[in-house]
N, C-alpha and C. Protein backbone atom coordinates (compact mmCIF):
# COMPACT_ATOMS: atom_id res chain seq x y z
N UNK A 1 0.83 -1.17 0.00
CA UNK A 1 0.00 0.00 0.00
C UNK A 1 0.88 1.25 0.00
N UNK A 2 0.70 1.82 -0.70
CA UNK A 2 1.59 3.45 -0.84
C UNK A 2 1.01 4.41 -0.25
N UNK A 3 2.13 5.09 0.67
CA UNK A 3 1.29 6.39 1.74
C UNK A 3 1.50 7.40 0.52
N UNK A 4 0.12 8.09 0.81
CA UNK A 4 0.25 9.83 -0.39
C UNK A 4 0.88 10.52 0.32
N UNK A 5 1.20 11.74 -0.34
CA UNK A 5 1.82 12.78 0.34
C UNK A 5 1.16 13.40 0.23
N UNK A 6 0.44 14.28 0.69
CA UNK A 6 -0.21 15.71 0.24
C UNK A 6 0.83 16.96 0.40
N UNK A 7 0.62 17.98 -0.57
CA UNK A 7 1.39 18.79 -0.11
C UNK A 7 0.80 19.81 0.37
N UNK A 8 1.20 20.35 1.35
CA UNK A 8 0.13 21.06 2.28
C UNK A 8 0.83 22.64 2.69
N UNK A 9 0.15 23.63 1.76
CA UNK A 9 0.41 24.93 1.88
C UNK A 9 0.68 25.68 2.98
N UNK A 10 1.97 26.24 3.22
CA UNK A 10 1.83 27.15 4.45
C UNK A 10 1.62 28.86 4.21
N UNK A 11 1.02 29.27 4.75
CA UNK A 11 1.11 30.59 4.77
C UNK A 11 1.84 31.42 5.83
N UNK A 12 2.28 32.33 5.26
CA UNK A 12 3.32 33.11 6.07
C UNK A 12 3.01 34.44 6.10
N UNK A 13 2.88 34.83 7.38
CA UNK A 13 2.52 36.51 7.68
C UNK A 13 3.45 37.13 7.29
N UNK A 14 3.65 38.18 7.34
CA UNK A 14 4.35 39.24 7.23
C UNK A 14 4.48 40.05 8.27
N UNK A 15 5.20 39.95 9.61
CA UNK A 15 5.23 40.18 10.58
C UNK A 15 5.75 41.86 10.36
N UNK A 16 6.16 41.85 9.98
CA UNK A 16 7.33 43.43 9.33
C UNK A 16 5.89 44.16 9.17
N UNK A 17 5.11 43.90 8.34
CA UNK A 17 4.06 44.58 7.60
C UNK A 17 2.78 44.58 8.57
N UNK A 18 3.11 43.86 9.14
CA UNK A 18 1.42 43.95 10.11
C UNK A 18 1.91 44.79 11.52
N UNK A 19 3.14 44.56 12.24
CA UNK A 19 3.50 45.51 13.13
C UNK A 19 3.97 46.85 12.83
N UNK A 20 3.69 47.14 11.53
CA UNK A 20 3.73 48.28 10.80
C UNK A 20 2.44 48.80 10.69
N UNK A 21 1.46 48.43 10.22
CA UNK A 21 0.08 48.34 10.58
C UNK A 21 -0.59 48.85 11.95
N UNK A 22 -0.14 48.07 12.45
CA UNK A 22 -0.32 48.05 14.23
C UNK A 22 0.07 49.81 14.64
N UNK A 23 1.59 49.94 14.71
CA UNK A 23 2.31 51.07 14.84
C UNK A 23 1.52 52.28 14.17
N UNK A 24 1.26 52.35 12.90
CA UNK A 24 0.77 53.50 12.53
C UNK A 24 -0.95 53.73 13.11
N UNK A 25 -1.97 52.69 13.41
CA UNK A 25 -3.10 52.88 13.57
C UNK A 25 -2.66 53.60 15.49
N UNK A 26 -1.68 53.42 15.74
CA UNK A 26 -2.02 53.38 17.18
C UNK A 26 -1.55 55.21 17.53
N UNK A 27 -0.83 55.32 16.25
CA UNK A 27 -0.46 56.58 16.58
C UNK A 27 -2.01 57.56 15.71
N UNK A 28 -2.24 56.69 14.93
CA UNK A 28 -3.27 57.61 14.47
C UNK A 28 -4.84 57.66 15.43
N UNK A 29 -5.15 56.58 16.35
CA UNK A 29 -5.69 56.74 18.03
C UNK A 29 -4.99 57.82 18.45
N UNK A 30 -3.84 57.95 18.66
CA UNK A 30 -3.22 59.15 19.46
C UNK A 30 -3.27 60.37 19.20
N UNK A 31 -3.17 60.28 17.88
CA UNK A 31 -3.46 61.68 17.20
C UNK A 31 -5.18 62.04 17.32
N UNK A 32 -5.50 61.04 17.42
CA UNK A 32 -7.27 61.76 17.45
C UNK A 32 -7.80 62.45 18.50
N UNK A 33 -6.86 61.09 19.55
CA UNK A 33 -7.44 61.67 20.92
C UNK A 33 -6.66 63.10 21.65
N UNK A 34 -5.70 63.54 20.99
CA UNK A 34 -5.12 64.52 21.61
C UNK A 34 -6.16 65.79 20.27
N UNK A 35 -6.79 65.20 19.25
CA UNK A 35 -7.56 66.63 18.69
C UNK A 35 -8.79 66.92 19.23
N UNK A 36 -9.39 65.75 19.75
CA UNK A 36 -10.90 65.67 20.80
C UNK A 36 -10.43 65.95 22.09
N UNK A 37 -9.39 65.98 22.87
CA UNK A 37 -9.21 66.71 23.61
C UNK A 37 -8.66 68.28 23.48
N UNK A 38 -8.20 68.85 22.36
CA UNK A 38 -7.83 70.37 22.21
C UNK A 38 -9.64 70.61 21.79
N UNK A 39 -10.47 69.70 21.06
CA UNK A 39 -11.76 70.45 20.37
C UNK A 39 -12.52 70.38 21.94
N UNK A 40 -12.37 69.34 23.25
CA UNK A 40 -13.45 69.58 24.00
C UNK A 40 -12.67 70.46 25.24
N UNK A 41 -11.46 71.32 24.71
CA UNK A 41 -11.07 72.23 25.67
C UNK A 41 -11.66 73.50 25.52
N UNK A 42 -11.57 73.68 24.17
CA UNK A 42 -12.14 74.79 23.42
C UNK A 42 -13.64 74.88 23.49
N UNK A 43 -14.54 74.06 23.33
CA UNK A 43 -15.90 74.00 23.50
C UNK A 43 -16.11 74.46 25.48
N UNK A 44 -15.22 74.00 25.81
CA UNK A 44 -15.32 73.71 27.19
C UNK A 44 -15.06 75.73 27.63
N UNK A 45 -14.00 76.29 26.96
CA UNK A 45 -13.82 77.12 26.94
C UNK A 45 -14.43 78.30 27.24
N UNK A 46 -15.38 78.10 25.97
CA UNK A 46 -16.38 79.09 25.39
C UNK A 46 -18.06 79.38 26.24
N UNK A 47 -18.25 77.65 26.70
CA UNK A 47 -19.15 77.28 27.73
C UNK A 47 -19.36 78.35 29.02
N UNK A 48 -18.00 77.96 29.63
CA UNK A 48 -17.48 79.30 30.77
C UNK A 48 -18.17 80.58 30.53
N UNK A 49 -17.16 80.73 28.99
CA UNK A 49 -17.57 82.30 28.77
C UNK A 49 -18.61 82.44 29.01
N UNK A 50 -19.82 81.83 28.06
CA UNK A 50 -21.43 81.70 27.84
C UNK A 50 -21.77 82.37 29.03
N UNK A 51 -21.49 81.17 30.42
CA UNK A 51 -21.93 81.23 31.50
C UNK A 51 -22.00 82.41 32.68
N UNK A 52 -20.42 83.13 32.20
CA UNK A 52 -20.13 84.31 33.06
C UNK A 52 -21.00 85.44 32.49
N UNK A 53 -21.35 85.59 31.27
CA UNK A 53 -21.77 86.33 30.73
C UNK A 53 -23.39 86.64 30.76
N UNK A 54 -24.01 85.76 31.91
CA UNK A 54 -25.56 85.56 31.69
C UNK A 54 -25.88 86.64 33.00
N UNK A 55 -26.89 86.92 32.93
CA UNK A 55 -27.25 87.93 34.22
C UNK A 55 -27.96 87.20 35.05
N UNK A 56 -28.45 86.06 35.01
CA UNK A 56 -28.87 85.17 36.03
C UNK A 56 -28.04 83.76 35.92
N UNK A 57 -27.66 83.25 36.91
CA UNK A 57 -26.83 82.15 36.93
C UNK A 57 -27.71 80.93 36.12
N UNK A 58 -27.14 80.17 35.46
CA UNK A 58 -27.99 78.91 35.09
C UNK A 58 -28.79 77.83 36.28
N UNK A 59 -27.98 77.94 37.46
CA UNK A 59 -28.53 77.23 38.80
C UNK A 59 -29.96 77.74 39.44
N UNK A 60 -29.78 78.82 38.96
CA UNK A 60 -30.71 79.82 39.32
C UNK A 60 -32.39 79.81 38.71
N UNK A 61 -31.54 79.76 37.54
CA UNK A 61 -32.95 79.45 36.50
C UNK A 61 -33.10 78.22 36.61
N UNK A 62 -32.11 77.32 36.95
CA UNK A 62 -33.40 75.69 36.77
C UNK A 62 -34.04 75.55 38.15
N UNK A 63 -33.63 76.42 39.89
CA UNK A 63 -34.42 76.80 40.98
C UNK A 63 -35.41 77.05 40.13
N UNK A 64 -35.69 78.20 39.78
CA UNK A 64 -36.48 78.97 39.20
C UNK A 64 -37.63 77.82 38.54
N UNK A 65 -37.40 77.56 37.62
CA UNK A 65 -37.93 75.97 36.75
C UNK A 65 -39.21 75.19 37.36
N UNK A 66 -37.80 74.55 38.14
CA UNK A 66 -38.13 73.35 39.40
C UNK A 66 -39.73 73.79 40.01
N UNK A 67 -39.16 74.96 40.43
CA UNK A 67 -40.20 76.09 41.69
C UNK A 67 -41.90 75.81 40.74
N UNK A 68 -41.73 76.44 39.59
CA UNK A 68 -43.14 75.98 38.80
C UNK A 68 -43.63 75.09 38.43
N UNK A 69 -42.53 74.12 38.12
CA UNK A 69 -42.89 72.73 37.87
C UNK A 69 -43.31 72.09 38.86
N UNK A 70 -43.10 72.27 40.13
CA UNK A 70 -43.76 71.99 41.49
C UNK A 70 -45.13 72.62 41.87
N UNK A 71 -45.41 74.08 41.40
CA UNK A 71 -46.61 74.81 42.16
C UNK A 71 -47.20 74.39 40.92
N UNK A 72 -47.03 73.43 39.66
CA UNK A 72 -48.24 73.36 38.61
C UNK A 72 -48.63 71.96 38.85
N UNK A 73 -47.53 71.33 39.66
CA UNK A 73 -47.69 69.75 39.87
C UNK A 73 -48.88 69.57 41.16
N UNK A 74 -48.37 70.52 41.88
CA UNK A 74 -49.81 70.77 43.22
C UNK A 74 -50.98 71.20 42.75
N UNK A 75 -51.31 72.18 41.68
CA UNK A 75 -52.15 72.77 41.73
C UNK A 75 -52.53 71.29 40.80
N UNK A 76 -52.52 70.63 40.31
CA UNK A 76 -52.87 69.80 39.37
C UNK A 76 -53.17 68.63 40.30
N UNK A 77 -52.45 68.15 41.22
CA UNK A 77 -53.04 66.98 42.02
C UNK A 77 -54.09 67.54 42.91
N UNK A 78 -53.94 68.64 43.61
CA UNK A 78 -55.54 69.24 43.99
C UNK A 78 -56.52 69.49 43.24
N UNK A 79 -56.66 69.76 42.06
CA UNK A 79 -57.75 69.99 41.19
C UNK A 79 -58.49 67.92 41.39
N UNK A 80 -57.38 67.20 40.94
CA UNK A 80 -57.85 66.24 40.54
C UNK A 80 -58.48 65.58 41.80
N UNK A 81 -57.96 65.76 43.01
CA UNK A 81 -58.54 65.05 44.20
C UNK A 81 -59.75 65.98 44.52
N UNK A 82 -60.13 66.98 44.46
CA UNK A 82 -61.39 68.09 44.31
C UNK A 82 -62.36 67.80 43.28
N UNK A 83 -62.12 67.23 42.28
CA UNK A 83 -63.02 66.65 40.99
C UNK A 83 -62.67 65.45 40.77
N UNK A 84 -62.78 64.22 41.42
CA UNK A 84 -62.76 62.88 40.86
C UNK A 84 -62.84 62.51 39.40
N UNK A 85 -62.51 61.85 38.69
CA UNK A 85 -62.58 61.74 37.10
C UNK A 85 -63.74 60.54 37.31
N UNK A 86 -64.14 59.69 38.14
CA UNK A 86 -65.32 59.26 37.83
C UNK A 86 -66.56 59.57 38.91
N UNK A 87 -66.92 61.35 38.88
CA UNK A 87 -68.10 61.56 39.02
C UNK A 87 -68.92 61.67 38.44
N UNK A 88 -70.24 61.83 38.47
CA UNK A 88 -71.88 61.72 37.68
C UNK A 88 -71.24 62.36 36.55
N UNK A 89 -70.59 63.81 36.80
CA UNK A 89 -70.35 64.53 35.66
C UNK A 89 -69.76 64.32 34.24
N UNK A 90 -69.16 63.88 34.87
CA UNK A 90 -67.67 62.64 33.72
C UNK A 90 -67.94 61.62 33.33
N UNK A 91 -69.57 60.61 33.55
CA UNK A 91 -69.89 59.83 32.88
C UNK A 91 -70.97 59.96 31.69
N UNK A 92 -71.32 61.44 31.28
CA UNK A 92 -71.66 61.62 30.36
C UNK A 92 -71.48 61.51 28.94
């Protein structure tokens, strides 16, 4: 009985070329993240400014906010406990 041989392909990386690969993507991560950090210094910047520049503080106005969103939330659960939604009236 005769053993076959097969001949059986190897493939070979290119180690040179793929840690070349590697190297440049990692600097081009680096490079991004140092431009999203100069773009969210600058945004961050300007924010400040915005802020110093308002005649009422922003903390102030969402007090402010809050404060109505509360006296419309009361006046609204008293209406509703003062008028039941299923009285005589409301089943018309």
């Amino acid at each position: 009985m005769k053993q076959c041989q097969q001949d059986t392909a190897t493939l070979q990386l290119n180690s040179r070329l793929l840690m070349s690969g590697a190297a440049l993507a990692g600097l081009g991560t680096a490079l991004a993240l140092a431009g999203l950090a100069l773009a969210a210094a600058a945004v961050t910047d300007v924010a400040r400014q915005w802020v110093s520049q308002q005649e009422v503080p922003p903390t102030e106005i969402a007090r402010q906010q809050f404060a109505k969103a509360k006296a419309a939330t009361a006046a609204g659960a008293s209406t509703w406990r003062s008028h039941p939604a299923n009285s005589a009236a409301h089943r018309r």
